[in-house]
Protein backbone atom coordinates (compact mmCIF):
# COMPACT_ATOMS: atom_id res chain seq x y z
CA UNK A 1 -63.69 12.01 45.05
CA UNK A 2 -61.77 13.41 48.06
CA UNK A 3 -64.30 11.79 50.61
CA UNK A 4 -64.25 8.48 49.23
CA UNK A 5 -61.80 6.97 50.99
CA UNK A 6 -63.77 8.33 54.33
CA UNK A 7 -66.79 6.57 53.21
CA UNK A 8 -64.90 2.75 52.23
CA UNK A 9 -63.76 3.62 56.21
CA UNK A 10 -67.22 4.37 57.55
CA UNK A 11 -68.32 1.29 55.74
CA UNK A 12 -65.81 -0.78 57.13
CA UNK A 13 -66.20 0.29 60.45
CA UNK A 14 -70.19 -0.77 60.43
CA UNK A 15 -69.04 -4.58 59.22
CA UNK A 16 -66.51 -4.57 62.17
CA UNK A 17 -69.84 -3.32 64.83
CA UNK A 18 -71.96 -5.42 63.00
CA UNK A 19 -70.15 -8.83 63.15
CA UNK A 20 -69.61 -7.76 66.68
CA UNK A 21 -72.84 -6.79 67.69
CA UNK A 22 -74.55 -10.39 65.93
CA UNK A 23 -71.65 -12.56 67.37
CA UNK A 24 -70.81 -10.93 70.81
CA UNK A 25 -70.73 -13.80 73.54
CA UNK A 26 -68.73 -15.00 76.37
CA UNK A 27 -66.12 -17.14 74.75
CA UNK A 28 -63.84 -19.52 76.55
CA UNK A 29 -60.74 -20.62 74.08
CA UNK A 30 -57.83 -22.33 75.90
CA UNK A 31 -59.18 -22.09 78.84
CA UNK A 32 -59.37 -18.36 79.10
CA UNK A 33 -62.81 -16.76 79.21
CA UNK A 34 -63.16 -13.24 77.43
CA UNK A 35 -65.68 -11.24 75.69
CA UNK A 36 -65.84 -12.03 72.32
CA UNK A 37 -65.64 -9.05 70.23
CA UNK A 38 -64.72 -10.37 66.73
CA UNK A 39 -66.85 -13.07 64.85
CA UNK A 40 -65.11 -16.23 66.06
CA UNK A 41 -65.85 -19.23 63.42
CA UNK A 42 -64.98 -22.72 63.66
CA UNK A 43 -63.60 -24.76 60.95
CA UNK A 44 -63.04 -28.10 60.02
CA UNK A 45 -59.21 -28.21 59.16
CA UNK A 46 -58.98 -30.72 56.33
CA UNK A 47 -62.78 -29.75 55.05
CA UNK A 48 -63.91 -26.67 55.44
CA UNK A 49 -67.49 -25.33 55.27
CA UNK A 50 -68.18 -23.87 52.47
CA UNK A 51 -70.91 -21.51 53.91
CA UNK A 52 -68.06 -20.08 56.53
CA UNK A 53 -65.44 -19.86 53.36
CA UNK A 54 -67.76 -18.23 50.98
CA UNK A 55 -68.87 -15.05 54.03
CA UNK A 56 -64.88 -14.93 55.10
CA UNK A 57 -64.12 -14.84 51.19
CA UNK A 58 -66.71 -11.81 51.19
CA UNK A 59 -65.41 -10.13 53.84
CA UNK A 60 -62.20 -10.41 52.70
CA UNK A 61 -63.35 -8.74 49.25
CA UNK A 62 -64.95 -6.19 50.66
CA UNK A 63 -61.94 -4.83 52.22
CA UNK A 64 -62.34 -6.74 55.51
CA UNK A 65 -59.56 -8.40 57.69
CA UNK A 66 -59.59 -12.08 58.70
CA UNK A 67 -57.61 -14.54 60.72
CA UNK A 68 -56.85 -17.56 58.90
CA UNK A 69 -54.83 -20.66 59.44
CA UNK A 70 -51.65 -21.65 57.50
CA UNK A 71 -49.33 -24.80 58.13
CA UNK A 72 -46.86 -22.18 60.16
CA UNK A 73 -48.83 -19.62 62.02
CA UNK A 74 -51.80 -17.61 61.38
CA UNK A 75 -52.01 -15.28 59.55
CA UNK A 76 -53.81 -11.86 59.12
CA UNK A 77 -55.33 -11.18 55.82
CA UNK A 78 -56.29 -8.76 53.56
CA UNK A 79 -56.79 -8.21 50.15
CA UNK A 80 -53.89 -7.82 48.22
CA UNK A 81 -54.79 -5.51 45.83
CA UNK A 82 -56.76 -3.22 48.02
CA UNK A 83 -54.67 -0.54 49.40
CA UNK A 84 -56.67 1.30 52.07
CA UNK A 85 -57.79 -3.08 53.33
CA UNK A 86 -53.80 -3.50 53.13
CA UNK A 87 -53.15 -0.42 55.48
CA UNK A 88 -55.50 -1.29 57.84
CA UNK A 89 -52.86 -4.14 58.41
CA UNK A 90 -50.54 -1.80 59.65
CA UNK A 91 -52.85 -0.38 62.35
CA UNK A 92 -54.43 -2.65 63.51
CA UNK A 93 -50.88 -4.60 64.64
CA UNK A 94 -49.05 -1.67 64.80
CA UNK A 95 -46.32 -2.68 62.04
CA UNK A 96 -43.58 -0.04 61.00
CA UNK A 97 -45.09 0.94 57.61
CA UNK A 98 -40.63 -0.03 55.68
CA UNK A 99 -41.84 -3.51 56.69
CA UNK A 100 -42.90 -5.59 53.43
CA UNK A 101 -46.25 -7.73 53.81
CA UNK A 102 -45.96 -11.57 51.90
CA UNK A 103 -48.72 -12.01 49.34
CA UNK A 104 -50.67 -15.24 49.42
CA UNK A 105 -52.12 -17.09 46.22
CA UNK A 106 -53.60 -20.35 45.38
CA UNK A 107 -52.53 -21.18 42.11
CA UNK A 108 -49.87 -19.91 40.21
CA UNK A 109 -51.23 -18.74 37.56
CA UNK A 110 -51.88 -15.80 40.20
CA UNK A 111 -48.33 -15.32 41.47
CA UNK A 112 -47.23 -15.03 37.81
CA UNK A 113 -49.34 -11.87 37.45
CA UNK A 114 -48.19 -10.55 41.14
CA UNK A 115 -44.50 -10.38 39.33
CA UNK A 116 -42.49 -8.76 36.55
CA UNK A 117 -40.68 -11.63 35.46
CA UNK A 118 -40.44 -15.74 36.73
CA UNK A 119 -36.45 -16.80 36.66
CA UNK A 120 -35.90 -20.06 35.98
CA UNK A 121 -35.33 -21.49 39.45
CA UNK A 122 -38.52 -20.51 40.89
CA UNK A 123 -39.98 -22.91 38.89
CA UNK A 124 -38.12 -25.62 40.46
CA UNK A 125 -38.91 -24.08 43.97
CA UNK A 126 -42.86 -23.95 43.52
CA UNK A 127 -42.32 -27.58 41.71
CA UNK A 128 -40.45 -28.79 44.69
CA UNK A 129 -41.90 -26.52 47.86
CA UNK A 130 -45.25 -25.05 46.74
CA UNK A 131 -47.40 -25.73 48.34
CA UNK A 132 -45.68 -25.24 51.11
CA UNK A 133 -43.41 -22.74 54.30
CA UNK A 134 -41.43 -20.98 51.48
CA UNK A 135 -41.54 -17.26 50.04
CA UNK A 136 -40.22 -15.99 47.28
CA UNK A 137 -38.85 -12.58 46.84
CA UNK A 138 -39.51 -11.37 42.94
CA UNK A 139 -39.65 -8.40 41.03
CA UNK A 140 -42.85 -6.55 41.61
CA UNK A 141 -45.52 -5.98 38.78
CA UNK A 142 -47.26 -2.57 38.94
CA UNK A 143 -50.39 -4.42 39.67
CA UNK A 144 -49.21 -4.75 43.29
CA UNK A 145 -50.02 -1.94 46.06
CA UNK A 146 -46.99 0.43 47.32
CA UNK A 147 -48.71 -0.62 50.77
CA UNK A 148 -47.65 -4.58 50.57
CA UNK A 149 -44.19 -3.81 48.85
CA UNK A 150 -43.24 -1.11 51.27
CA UNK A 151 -42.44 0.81 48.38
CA UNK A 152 -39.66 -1.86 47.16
CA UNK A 153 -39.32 -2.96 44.00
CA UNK A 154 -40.05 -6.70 44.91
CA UNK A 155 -42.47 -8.46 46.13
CA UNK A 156 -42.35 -11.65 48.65
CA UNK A 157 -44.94 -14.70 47.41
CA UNK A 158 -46.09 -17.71 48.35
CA UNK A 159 -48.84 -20.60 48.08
CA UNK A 160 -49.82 -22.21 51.58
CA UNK A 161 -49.92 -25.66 53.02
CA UNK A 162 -53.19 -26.18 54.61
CA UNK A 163 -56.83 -26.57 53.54
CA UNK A 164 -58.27 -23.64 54.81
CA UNK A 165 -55.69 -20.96 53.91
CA UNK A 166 -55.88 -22.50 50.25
CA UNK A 167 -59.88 -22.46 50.21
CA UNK A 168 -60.40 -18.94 51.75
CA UNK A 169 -57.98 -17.36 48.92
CA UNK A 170 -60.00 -19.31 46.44
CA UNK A 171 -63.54 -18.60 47.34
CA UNK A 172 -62.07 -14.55 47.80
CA UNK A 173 -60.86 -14.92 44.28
CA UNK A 174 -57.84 -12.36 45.52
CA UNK A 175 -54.48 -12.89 46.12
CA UNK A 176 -54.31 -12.05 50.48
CA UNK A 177 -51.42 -10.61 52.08
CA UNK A 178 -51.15 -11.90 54.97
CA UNK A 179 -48.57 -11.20 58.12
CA UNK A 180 -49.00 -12.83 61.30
CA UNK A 181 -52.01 -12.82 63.04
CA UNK A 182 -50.46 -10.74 66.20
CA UNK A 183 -49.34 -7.10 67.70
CA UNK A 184 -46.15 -6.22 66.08
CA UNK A 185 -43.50 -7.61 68.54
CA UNK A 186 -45.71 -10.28 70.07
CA UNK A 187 -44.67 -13.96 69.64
CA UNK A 188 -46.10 -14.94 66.67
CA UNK A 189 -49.77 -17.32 66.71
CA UNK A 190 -49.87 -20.47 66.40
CA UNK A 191 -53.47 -20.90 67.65
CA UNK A 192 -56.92 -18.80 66.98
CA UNK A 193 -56.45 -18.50 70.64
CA UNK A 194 -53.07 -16.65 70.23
CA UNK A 195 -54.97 -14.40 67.95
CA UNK A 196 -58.21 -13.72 69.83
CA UNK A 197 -55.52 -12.65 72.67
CA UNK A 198 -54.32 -10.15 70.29
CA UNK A 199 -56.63 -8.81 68.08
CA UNK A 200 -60.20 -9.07 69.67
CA UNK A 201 -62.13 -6.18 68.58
CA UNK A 202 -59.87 -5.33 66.01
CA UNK A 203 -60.60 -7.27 63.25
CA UNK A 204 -63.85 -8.79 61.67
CA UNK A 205 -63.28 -12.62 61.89
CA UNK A 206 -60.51 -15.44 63.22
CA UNK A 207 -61.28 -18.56 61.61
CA UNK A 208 -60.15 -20.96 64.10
CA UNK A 209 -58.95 -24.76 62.66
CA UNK A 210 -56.25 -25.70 65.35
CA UNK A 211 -52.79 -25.62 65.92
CA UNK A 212 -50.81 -24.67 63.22
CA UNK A 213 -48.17 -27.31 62.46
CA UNK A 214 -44.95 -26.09 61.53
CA UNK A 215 -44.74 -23.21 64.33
CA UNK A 216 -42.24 -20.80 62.75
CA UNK A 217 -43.21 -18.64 59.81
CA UNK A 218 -41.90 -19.35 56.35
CA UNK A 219 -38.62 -19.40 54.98
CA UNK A 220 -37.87 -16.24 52.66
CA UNK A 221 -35.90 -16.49 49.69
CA UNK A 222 -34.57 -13.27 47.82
CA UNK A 223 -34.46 -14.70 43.78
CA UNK A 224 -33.95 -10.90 42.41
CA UNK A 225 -29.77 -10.99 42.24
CA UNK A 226 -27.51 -13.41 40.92
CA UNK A 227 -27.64 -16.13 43.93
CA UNK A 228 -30.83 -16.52 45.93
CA UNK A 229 -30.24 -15.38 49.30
CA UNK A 230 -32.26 -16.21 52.32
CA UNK A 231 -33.67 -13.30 54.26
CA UNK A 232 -35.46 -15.08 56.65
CA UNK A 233 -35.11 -18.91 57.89
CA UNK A 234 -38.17 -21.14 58.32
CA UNK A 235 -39.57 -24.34 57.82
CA UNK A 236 -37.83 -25.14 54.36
CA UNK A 237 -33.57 -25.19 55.46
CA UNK A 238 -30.94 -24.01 53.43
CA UNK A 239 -29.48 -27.83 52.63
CA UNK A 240 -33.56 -28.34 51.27
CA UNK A 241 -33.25 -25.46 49.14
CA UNK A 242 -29.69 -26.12 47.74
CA UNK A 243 -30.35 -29.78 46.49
CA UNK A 244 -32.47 -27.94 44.14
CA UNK A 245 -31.19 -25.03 42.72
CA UNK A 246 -27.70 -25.43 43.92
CA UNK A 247 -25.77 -22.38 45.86
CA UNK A 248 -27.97 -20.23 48.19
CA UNK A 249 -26.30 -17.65 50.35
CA UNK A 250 -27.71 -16.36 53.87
CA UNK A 251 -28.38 -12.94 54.78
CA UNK A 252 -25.93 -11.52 57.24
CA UNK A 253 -28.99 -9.86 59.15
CA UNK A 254 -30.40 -14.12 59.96
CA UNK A 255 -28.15 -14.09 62.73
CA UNK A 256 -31.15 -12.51 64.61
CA UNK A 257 -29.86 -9.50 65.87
CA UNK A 258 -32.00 -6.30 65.21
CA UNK A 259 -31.58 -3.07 64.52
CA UNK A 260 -29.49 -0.68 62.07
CA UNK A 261 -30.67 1.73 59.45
CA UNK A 262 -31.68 0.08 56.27
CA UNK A 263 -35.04 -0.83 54.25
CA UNK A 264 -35.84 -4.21 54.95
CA UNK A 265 -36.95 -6.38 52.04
CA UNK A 266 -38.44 -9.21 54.21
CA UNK A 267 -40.53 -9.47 57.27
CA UNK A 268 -38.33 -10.32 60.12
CA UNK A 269 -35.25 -8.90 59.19
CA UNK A 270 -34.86 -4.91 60.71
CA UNK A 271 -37.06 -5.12 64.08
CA UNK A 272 -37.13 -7.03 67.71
CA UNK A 273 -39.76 -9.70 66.89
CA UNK A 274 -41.10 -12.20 68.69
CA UNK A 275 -40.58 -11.19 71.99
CA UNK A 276 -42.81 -12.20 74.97
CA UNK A 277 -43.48 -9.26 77.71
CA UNK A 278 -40.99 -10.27 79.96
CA UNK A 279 -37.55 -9.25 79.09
CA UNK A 280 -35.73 -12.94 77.31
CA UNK A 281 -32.01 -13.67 78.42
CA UNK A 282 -31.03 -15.78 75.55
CA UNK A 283 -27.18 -18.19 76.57
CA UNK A 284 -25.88 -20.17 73.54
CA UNK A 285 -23.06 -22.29 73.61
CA UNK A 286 -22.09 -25.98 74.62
CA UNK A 287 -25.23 -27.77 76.71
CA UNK A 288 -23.87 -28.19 79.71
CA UNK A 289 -22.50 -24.80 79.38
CA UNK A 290 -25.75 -23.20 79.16
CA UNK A 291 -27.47 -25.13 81.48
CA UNK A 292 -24.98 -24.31 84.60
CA UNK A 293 -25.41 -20.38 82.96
CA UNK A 294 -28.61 -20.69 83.52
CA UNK A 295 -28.95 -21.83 86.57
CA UNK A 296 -26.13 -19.33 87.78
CA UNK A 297 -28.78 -16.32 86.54
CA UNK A 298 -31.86 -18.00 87.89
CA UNK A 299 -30.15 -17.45 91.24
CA UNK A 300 -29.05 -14.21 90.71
CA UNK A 301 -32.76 -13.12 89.43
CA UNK A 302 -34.04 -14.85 92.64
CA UNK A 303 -32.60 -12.85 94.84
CA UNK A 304 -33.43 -9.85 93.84
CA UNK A 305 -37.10 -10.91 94.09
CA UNK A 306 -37.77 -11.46 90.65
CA UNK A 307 -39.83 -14.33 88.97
CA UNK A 308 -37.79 -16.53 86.97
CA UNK A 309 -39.05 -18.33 83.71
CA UNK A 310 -36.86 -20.83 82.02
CA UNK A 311 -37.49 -21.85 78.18
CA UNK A 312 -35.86 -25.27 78.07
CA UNK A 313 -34.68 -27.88 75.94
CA UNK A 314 -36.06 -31.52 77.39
CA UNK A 315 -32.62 -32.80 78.07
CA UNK A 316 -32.18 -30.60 80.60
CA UNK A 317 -35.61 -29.44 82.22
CA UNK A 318 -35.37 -30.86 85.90
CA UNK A 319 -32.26 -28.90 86.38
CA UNK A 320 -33.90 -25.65 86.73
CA UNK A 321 -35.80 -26.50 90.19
CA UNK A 322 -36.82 -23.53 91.37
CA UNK A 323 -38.28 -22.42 88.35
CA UNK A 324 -41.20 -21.60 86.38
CA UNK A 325 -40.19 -23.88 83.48
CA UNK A 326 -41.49 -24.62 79.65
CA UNK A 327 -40.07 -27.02 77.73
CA UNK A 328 -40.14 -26.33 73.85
CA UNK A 329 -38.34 -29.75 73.05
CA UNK A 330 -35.44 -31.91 72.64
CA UNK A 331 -32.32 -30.50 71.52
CA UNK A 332 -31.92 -33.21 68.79
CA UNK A 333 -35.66 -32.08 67.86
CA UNK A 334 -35.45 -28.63 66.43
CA UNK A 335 -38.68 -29.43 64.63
CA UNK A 336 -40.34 -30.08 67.59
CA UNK A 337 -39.01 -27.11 69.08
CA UNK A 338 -40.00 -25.09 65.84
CA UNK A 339 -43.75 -26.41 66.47
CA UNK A 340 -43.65 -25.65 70.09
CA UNK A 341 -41.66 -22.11 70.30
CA UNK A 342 -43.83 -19.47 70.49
CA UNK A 343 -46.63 -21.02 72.21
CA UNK A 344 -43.73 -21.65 75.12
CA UNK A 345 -43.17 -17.86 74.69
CA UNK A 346 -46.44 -17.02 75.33
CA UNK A 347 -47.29 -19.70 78.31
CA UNK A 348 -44.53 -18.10 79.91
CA UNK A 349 -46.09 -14.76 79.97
CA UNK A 350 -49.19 -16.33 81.16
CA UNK A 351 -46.75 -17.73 84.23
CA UNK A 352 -46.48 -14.08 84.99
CA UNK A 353 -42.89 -14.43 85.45
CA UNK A 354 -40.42 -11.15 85.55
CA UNK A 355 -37.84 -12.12 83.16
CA UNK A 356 -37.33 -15.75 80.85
CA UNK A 357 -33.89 -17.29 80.68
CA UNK A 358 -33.81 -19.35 77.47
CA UNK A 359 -31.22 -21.96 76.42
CA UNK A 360 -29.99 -21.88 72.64
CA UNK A 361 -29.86 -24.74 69.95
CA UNK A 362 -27.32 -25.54 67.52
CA UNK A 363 -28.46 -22.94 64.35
CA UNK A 364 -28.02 -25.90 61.42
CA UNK A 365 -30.77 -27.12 59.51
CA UNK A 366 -33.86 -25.93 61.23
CA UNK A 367 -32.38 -24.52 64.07
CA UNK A 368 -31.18 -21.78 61.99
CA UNK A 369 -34.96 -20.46 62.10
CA UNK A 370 -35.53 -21.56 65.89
CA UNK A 371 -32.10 -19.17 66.66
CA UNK A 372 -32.82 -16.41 64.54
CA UNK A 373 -36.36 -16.15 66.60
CA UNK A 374 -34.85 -16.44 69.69
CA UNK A 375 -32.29 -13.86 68.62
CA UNK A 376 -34.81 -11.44 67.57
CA UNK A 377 -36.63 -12.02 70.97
CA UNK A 378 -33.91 -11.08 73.21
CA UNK A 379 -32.81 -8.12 71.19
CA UNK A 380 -29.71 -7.60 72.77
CA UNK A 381 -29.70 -9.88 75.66
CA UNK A 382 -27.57 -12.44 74.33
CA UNK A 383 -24.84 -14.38 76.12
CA UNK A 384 -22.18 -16.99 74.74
CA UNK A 385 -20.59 -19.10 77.24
């Protein structure tokens, strides 16, 4: 019995060559041509094929990774109640093995036997959110893998917005956990392009269906004490949440900054995320504050010979002349910004420029996610003005 875990690897290991070896080509995705050395399968997004879903469904059962779409990034999935599959999560990004993976289901008769026990307001979440950007944080049933708890007690949850994601975890008949679709650090993907940039060769299949919509991964909600608590911001906001179930607190840790000692019982919350390869200078405070900050280190960077990106709100783009600049949005827009935020990371990258300057939002409503990612990104490079 010792050796069996040697031969599921060996296995695995001849899918990965072998879906490389029938689909390796020359691919050109956003422009960028690159050897293809994952099976790269287009999808329609609102009806899939059923052909594709049924041999990523297999794969996925099998102990295999794939790429999928969701309505806020991609994600990276594996089968949820496979151990050694869920591991190979953690290598293949390079994710600090205290960092809890999300489960993904399609119905909920499924998440009911992922947990010990249902409190009454999740009920009135999945009525009101599920499908949908929210995950919820629940008392672990035994059923669930030490590998996608991190050894917690809980486990995070949630049921996906988007056609594909929803027909993939169907067709696998397994719940799929699922972080994003990237290298641990890396902004996160919004595109199968994002992911092929990533994870070529290190994976069996992307399923590529577009743009994902909402941008910014999904809001985590902690339902295991006496008041939910919100571990993570995303695309469902506090004020959403609380017309619901009433009082929801925030985790100290969403103000974005990383670091300390502690087990962290949502993605997001303990490491520097997000964070493009050039160093991010993040200045919050009153617009016209920020901008003339800005522009202030732009010149300073300048002269000592360095490229200068700026991540910019639309209100105040032509200011930075000069400049390598992105815009993610308008201020007044933070869903726009959301949509548009770590796709700006990476085009920036892809300017080759030596450090990004990037202006802050207000953090209410949806900008509470935008800022904690931005946060997260700069690590400590953060300047109020």
């Amino acid at each position: 019995m010792g050796q069996f875990p040697v031969v599921v690897s060996f296995w695995r290991h001849f899918v990965v060559y072998f879906l490389w070896y029938t689909n390796r080509q020359s691919l050109q995705v956003e422009g960028v041509t690159m050897e293809q050395r994952t099976a790269y399968w287009r999808v329609d997004p609102t009806r899939p094929d059923p052909g594709i879903m049924a041999r990523a469904g297999l794969i996925l059962r099998r102990g295999g990774l794939v790429a999928f779409p969701t309505e806020t990034v991609y994600g990276l999935g594996a089968n949820a109640l496979d151990g050694l599959a869920v591991a190979r999560i953690f290598e293949v990004k390079g994710r600090p093995q205290d960092n809890p993976l999300i489960v993904h289901v399609a119905d909920r008769e499924t998440a009911c036997r992922l947990v010990r026990r249902v409190p009454a307001g999740a009920g009135k979440l999945m009525d009101a959110f599920w499908p949908g950007p929210l995950t919820l944080v629940l008392p672990a049933a035994p059923v669930v893998p030490r590998q996608v708890t991190a050894g917690l007690d809980s486990v995070g949850i949630r049921m996906p917005d988007h056609p594909v994601a929803l027909a993939l975890i169907a067709v696998a008949g397994v719940p799929v956990a699922a972080p994003s679709a990237n290298l641990s650090g890396r902004p996160s993907p919004t595109t199968a392009g994002h992911v092929l940039q990533d994870l070529n060769g290190r994976i069996e299949v992307i399923l590529d269906a577009g743009p994902a919509g909402v941008g910014l991964e999904s809001t985590v909600l902690d339902l295991t004490g006496d008041v939910p608590v919100i571990l993570r911001p995303g695309g469902i906001t506090r004020e959403e949440l609380e017309k619901v179930i009433g009082e929801v607190r925030v985790d100290p840790g969403v103000d974005g900054r990383p670091g300390g000692e502690f087990r962290p019982r949502s993605p997001g919350m303990k490491y520097r995320h997000y964070a493009p390869r050039a160093p991010l200078v993040l200045v919050e405070g009153e617009p016209e504050r920020v901008a003339a900050r800005l522009k202030e280190l732009a010149g300073i960077y300048r002269s000592r010979g360095l490229r200068v990106g700026v991540l910019a709100t639309a209100e105040t783009a032509g200011e930075y002349n000069g400049n390598r600049v992105v815009v993610a949005g308008p201020r007044q827009d933070p869903a726009a910004i959301a949509s548009r935020l770590f796709a700006a990371l990476r085009q920036l990258d892809e300017l080759g420029v030596d450090v990004i300057l990037a202006e802050g939002i207000e953090p209410r409503g949806l900008g509470l996610a935008v800022m904690n990612r931005l946060r997260r990104a700069a690590g400590n490079r953060i300047e109020r003005v």
